[in-house]
C-alpha atoms as a PDB file:
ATOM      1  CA  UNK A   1      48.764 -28.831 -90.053  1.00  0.00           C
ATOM      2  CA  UNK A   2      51.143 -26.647 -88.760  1.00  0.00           C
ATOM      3  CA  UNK A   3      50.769 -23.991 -86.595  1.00  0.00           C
ATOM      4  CA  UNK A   4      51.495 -19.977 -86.109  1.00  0.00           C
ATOM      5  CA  UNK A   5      54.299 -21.650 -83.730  1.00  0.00           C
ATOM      6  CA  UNK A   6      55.464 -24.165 -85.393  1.00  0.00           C
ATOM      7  CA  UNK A   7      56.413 -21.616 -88.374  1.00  0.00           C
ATOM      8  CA  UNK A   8      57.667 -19.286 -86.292  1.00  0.00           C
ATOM      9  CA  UNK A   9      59.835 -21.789 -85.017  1.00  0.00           C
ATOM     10  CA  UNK A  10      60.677 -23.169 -88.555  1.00  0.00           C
ATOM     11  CA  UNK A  11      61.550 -19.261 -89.918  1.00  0.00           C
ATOM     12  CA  UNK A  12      63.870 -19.068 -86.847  1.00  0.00           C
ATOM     13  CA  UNK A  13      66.370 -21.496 -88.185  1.00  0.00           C
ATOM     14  CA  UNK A  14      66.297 -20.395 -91.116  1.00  0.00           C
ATOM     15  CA  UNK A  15      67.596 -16.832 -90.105  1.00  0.00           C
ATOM     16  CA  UNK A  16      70.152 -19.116 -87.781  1.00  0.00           C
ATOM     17  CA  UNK A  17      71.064 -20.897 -90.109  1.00  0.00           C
ATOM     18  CA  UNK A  18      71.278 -17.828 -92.495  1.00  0.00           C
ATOM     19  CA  UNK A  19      73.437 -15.831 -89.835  1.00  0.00           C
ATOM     20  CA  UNK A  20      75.803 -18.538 -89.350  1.00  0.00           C
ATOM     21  CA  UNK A  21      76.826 -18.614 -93.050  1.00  0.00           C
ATOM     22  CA  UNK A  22      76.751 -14.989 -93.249  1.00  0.00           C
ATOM     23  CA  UNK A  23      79.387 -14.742 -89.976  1.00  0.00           C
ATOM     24  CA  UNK A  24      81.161 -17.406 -92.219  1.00  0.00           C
ATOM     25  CA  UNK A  25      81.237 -15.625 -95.329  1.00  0.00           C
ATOM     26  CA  UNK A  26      83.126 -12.459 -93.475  1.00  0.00           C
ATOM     27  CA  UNK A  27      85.609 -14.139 -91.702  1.00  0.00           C
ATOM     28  CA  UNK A  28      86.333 -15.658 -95.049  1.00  0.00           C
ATOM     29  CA  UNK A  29      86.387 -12.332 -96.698  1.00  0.00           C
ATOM     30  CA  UNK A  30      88.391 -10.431 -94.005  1.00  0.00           C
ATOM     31  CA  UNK A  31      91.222 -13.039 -93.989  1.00  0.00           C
ATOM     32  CA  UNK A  32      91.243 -13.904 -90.617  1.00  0.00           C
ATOM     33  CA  UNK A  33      91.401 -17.223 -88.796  1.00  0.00           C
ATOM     34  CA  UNK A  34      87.799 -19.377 -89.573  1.00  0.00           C
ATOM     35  CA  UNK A  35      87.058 -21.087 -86.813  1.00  0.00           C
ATOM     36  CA  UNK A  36      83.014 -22.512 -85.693  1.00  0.00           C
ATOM     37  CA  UNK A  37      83.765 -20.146 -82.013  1.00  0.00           C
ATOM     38  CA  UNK A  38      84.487 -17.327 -84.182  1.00  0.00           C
ATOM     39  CA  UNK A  39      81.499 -18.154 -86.579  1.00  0.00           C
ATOM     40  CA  UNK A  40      79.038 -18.452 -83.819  1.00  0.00           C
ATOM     41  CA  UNK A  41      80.334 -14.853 -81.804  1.00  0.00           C
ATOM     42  CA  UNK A  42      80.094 -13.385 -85.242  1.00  0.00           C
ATOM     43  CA  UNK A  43      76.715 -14.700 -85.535  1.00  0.00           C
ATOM     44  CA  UNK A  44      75.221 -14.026 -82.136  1.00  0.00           C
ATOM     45  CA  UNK A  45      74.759 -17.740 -81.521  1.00  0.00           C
ATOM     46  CA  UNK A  46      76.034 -20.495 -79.020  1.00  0.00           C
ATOM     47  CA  UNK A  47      79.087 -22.567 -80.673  1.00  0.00           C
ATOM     48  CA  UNK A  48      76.700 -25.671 -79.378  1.00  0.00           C
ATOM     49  CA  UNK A  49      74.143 -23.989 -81.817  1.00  0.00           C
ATOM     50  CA  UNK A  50      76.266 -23.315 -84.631  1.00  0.00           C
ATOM     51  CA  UNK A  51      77.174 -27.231 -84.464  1.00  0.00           C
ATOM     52  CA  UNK A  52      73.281 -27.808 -84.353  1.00  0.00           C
ATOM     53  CA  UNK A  53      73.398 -26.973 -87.760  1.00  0.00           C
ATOM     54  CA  UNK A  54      76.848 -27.797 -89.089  1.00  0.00           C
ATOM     55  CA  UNK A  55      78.512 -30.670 -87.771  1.00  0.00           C
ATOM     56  CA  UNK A  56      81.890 -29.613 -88.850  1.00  0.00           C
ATOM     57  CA  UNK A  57      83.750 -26.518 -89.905  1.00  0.00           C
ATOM     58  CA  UNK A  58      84.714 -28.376 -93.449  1.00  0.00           C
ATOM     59  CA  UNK A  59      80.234 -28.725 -94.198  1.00  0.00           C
ATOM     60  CA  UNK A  60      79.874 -24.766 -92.993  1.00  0.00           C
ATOM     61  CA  UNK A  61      83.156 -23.634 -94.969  1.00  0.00           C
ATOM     62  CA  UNK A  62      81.529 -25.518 -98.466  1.00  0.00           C
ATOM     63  CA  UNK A  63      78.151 -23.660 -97.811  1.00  0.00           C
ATOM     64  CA  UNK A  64      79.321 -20.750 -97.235  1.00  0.00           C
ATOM     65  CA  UNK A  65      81.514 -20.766-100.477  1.00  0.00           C
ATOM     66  CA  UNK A  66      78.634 -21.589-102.676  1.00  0.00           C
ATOM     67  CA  UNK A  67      77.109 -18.060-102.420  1.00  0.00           C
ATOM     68  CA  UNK A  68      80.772 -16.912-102.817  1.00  0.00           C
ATOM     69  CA  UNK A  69      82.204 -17.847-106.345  1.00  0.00           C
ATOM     70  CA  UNK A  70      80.823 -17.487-109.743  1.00  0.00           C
ATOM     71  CA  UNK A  71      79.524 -20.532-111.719  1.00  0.00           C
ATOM     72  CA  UNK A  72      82.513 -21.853-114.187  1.00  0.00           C
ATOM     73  CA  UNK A  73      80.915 -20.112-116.831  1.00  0.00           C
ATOM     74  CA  UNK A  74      80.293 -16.425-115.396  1.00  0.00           C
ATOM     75  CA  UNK A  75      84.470 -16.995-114.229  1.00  0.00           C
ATOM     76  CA  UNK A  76      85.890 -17.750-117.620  1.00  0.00           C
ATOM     77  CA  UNK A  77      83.817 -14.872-119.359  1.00  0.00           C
ATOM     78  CA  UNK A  78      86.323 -12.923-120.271  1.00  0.00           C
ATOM     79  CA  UNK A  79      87.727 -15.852-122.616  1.00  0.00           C
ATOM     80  CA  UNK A  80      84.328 -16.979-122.965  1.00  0.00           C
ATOM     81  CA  UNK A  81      85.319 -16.206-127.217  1.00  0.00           C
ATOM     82  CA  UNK A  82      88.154 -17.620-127.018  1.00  0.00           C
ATOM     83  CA  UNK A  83      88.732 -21.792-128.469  1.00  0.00           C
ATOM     84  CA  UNK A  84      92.324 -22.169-127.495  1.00  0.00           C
ATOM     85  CA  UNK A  85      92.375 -24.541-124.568  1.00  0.00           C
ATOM     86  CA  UNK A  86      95.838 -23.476-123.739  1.00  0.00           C
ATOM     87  CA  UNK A  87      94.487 -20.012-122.828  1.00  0.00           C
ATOM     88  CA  UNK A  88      91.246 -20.821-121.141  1.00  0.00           C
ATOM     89  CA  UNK A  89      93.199 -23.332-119.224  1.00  0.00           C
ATOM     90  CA  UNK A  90      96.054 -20.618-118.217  1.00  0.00           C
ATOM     91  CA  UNK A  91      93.121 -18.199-117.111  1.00  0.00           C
ATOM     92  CA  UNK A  92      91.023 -20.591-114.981  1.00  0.00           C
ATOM     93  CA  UNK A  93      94.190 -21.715-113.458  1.00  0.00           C
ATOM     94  CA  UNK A  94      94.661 -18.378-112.486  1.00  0.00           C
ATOM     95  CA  UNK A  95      91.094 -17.386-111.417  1.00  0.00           C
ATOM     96  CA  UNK A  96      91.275 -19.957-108.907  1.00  0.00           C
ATOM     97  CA  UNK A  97      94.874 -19.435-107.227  1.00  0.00           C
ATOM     98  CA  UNK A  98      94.141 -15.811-106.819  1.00  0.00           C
ATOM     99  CA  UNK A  99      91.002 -16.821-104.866  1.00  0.00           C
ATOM    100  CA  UNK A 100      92.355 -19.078-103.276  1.00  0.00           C
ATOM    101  CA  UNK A 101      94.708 -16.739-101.718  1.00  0.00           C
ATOM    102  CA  UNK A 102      91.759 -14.294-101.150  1.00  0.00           C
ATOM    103  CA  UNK A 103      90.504 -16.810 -98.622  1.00  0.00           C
ATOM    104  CA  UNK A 104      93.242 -19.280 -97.335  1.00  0.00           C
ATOM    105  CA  UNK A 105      92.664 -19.286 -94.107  1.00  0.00           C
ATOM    106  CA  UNK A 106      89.100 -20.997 -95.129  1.00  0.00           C
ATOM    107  CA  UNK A 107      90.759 -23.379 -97.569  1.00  0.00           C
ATOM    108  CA  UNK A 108      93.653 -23.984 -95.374  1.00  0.00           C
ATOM    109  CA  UNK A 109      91.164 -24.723 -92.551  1.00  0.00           C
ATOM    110  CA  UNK A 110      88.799 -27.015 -94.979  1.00  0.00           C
ATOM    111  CA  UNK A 111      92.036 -29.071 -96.332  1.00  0.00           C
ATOM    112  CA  UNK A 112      93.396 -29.320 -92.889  1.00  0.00           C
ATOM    113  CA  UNK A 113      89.599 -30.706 -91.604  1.00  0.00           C
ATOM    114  CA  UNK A 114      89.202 -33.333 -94.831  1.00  0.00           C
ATOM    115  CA  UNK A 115      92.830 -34.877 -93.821  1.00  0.00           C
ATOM    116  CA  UNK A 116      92.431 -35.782 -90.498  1.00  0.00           C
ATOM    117  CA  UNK A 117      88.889 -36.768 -91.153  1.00  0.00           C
ATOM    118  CA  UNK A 118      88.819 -38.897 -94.919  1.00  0.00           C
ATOM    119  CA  UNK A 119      85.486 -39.072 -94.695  1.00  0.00           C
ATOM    120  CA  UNK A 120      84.566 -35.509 -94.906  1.00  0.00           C
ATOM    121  CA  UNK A 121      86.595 -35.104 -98.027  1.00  0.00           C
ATOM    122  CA  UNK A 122      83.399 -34.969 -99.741  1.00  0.00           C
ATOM    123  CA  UNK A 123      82.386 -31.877 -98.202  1.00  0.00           C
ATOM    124  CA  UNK A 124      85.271 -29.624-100.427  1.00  0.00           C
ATOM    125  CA  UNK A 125      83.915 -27.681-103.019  1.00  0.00           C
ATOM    126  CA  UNK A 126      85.793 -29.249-105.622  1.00  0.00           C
ATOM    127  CA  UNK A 127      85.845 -25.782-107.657  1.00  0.00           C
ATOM    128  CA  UNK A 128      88.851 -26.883-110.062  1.00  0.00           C
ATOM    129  CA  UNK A 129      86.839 -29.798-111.558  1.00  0.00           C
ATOM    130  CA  UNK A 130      83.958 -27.472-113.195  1.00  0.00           C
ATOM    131  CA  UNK A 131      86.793 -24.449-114.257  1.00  0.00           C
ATOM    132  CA  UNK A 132      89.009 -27.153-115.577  1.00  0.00           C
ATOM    133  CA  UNK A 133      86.050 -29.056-117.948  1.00  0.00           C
ATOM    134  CA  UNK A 134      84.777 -25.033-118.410  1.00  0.00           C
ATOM    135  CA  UNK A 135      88.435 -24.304-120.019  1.00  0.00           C
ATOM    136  CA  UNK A 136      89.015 -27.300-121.938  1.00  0.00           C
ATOM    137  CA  UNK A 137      84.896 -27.329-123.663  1.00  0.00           C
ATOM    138  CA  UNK A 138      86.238 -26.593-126.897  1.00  0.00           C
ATOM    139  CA  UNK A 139      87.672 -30.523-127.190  1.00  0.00           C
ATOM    140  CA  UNK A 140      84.685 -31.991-126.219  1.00  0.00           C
ATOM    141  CA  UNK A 141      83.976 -32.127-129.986  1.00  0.00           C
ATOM    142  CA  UNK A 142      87.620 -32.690-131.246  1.00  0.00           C
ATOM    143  CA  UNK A 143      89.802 -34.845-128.251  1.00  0.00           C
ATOM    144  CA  UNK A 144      86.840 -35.711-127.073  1.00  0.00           C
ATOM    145  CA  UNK A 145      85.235 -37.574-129.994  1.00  0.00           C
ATOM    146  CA  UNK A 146      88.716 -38.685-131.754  1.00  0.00           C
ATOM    147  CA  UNK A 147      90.287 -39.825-127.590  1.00  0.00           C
ATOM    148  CA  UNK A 148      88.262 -39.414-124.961  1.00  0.00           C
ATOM    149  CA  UNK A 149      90.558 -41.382-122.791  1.00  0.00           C
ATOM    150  CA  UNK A 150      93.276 -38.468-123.549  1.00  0.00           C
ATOM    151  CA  UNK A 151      91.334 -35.675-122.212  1.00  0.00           C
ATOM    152  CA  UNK A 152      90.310 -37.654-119.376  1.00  0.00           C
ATOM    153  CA  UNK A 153      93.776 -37.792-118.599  1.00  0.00           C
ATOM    154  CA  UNK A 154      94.646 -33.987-119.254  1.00  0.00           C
ATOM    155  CA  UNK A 155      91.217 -32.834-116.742  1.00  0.00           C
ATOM    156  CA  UNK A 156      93.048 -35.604-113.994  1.00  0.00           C
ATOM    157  CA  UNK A 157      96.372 -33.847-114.929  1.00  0.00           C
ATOM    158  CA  UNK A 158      95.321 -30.546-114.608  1.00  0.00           C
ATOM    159  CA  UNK A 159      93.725 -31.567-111.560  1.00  0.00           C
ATOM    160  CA  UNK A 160      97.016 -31.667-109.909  1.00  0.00           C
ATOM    161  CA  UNK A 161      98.445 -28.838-110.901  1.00  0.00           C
ATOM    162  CA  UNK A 162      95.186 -26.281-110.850  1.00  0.00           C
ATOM    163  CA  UNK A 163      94.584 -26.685-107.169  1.00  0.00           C
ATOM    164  CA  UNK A 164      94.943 -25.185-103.559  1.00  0.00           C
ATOM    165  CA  UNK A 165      97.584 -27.662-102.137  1.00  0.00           C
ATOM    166  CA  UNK A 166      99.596 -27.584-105.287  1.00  0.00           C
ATOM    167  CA  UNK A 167      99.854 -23.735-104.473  1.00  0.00           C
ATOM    168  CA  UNK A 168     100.828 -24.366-101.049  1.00  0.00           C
ATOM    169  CA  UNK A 169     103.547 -26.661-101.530  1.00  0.00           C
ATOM    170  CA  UNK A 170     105.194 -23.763-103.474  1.00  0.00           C
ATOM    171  CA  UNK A 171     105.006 -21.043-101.288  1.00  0.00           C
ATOM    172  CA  UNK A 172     104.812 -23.171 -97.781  1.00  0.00           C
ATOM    173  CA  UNK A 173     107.896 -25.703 -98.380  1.00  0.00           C
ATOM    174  CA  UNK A 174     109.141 -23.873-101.818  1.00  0.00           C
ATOM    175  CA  UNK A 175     109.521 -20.655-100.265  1.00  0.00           C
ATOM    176  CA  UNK A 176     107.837 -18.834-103.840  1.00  0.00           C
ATOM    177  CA  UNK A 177     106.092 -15.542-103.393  1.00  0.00           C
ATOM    178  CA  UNK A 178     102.563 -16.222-104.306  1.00  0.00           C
ATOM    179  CA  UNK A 179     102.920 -14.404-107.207  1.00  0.00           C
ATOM    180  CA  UNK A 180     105.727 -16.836-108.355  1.00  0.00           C
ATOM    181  CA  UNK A 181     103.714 -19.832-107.219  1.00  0.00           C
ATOM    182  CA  UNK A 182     100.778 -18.742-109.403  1.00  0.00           C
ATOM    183  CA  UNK A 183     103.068 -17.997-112.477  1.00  0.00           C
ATOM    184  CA  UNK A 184     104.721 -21.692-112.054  1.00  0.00           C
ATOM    185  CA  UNK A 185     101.230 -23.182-112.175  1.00  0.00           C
ATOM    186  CA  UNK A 186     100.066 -21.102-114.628  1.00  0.00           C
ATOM    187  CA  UNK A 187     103.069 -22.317-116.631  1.00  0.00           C
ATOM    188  CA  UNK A 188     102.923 -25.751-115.762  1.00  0.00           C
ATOM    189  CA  UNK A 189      98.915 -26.185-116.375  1.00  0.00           C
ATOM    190  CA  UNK A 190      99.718 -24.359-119.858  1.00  0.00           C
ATOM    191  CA  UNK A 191     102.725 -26.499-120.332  1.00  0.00           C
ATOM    192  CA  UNK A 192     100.350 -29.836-119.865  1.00  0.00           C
ATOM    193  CA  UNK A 193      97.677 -28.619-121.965  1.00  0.00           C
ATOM    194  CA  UNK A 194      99.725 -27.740-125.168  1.00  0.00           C
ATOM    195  CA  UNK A 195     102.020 -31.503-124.966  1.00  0.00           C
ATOM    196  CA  UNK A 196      98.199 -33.256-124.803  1.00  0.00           C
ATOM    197  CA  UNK A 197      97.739 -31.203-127.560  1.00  0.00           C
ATOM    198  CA  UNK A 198     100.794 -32.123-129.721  1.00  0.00           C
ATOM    199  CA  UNK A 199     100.324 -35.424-129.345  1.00  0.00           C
ATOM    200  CA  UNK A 200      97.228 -35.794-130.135  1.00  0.00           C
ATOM    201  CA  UNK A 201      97.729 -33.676-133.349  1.00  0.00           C
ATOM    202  CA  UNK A 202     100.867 -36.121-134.312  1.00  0.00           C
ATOM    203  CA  UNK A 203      98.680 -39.381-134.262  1.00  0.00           C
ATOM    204  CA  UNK A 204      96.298 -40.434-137.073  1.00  0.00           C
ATOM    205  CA  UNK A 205      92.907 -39.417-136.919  1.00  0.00           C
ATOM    206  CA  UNK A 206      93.303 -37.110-134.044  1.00  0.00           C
ATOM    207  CA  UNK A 207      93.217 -33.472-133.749  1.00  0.00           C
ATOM    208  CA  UNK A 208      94.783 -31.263-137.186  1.00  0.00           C
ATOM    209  CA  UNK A 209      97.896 -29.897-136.986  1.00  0.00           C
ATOM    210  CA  UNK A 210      98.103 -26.320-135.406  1.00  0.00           C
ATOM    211  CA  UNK A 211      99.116 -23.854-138.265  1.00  0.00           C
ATOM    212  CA  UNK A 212     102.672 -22.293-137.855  1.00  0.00           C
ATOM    213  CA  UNK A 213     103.232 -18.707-136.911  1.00  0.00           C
ATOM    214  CA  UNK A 214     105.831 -16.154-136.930  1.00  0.00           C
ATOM    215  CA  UNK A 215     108.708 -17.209-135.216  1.00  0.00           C
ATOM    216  CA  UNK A 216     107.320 -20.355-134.832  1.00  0.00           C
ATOM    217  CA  UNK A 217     110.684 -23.630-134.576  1.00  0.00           C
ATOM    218  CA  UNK A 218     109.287 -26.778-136.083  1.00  0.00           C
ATOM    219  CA  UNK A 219     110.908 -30.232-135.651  1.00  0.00           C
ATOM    220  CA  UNK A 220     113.297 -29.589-138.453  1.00  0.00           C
ATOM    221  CA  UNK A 221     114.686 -26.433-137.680  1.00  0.00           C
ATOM    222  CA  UNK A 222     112.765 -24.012-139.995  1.00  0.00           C
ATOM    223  CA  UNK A 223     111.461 -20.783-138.784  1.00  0.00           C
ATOM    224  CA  UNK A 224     108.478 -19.518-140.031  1.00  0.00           C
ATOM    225  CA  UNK A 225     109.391 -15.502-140.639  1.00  0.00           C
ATOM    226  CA  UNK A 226     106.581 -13.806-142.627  1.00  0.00           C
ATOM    227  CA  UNK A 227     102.940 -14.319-143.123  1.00  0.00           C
ATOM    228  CA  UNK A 228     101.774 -14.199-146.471  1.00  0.00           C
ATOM    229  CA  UNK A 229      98.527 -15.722-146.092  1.00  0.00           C
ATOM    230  CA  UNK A 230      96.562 -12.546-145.874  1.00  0.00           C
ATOM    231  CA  UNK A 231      97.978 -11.781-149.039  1.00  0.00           C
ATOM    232  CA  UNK A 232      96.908 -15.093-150.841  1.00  0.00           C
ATOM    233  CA  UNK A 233     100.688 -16.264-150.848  1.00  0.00           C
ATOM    234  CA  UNK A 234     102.985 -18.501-148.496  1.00  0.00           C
ATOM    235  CA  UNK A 235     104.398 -18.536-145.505  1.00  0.00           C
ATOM    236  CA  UNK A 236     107.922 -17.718-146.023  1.00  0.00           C
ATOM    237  CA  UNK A 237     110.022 -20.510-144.485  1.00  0.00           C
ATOM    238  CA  UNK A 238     113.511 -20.087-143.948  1.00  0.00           C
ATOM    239  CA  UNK A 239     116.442 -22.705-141.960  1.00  0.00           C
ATOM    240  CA  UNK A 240     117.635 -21.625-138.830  1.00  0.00           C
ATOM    241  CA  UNK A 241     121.085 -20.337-139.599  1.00  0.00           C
ATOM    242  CA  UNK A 242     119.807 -17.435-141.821  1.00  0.00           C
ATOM    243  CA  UNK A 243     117.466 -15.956-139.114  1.00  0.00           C
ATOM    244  CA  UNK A 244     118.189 -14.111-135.698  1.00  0.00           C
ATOM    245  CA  UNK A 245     116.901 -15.094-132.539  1.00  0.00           C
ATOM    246  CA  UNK A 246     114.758 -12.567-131.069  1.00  0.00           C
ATOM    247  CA  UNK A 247     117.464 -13.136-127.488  1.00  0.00           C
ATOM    248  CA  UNK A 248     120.739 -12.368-129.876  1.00  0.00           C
ATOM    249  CA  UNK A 249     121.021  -9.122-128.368  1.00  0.00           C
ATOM    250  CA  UNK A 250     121.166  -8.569-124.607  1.00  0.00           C
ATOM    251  CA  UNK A 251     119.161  -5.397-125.157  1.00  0.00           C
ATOM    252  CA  UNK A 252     116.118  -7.121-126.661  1.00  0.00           C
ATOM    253  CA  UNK A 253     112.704  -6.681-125.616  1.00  0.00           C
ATOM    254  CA  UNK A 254     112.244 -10.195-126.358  1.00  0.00           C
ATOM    255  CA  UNK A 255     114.687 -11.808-124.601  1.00  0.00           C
ATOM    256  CA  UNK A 256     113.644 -12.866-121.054  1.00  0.00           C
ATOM    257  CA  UNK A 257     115.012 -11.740-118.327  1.00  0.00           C
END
């Protein structure tokens, strides 16, 4: 039976415990260096205490990001009615670069922890696993009944590409702005997604084949130019030579730049 002291004791560290990932939570959000002597000043405690309870910065830095980002689900919302994997796949890649540059100096300090110590890799969130199978739900009933093995492959593709270190390479050792390093990704992860997707369309059984749209270049050359669908007609379908590219005038809105 335990005792007014003994809960006392046991509601103390719990608000230590509390504090710590509190302190760890605004360093995180400010930006600034995470380290467990800045935790524990933050948090009014001993740096010997704050190790009491974490052994390591990595185990503090994944608990304190728990109460920090939104389940898969609540992040994709806003293409929550969307079923094109190539968009839900170019927004979650997004969602996660932008946060992690909200708080790199956590994440930098987490991946620098996990590869000097192997064994603590466990201890990383592992946030682009549950956005990446959140984006690509709408195969689960298509890919993933007709190939499972392919979209296996695209979530350990997409793993590569949708990910912290991925973004650092490009703006550490790249030199990109972090804008540009997002944008590559984004186009890269979106790049992925749609090839899986073509191929799996072009093989028997597998998923149908994606309905041309305007301007749309199929394998033989023909440009899809109106929609008449709407109207209960065709599509008009014309060869190349008779159309105009949308980049045959320098002043085009629609040619890159």
């Amino acid at each position: 039976m335990m005792t007014a002291s003994d809960t006392g004791r046991v509601n103390q560290k719990k608000r230590t415990r509390i504090a710590i990932v509190q302190a760890c939570r605004e360093l995180i959000r400010s930006g600034t260096a995470v380290t467990m002597p800045d935790v524990a000043r933050l948090a009014l405690v001993s740096e010997a205490t704050a190790y009491r309870y974490f052994p390591d910065l990595a185990s503090l830095v994944h608990e304190a990001f728990d109460g920090m980002w939104p389940s898969p689900a609540e992040a994709l919302g806003p293409v929550a009615g969307s079923r094109d994997p190539v968009e839900r796949v170019a927004f979650a890649c997004e969602f996660l670069l932008r946060g992690v540059l909200s708080s790199q100096t956590a994440v930098r300090a987490m991946i620098a922890a996990t590869i000097t110590r192997p064994e603590q890799a466990a201890t990383r969130p592992g946030l682009r696993f549950g956005l990446i199978e959140e984006a690509l739900a709408p195969l689960n009933d298509t890919l993933g009944g007709t190939d499972p093995a392919r979209l296996t492959q695209l979530k350990q593709d997409l793993a590569a590409v949708i990910s912290a270190e991925a973004l650092f390479a490009l703006t550490d050792l790249a030199r990109l702005t972090p804008e540009d390093a997002i944008a590559s990704l984004v186009r890269t992860a979106t790049t992925v997604t749609a090839a899986t997707l073509e191929t799996a369309r072009s093989g028997p059984g597998h998923l149908p084949a994606a309905k041309p749209g305007v301007g749309d270049r199929g394998r033989r050359g023909v440009v899809v130019v109106h929609r008449h669908a709407e109207l209960g007609g065709d599509d008009e379908i014309v060869p190349p030579s008779t159309t105009t590219s949308p980049c045959s005038s320098p002043t085009s809105p629609h040619c890159p730049r």
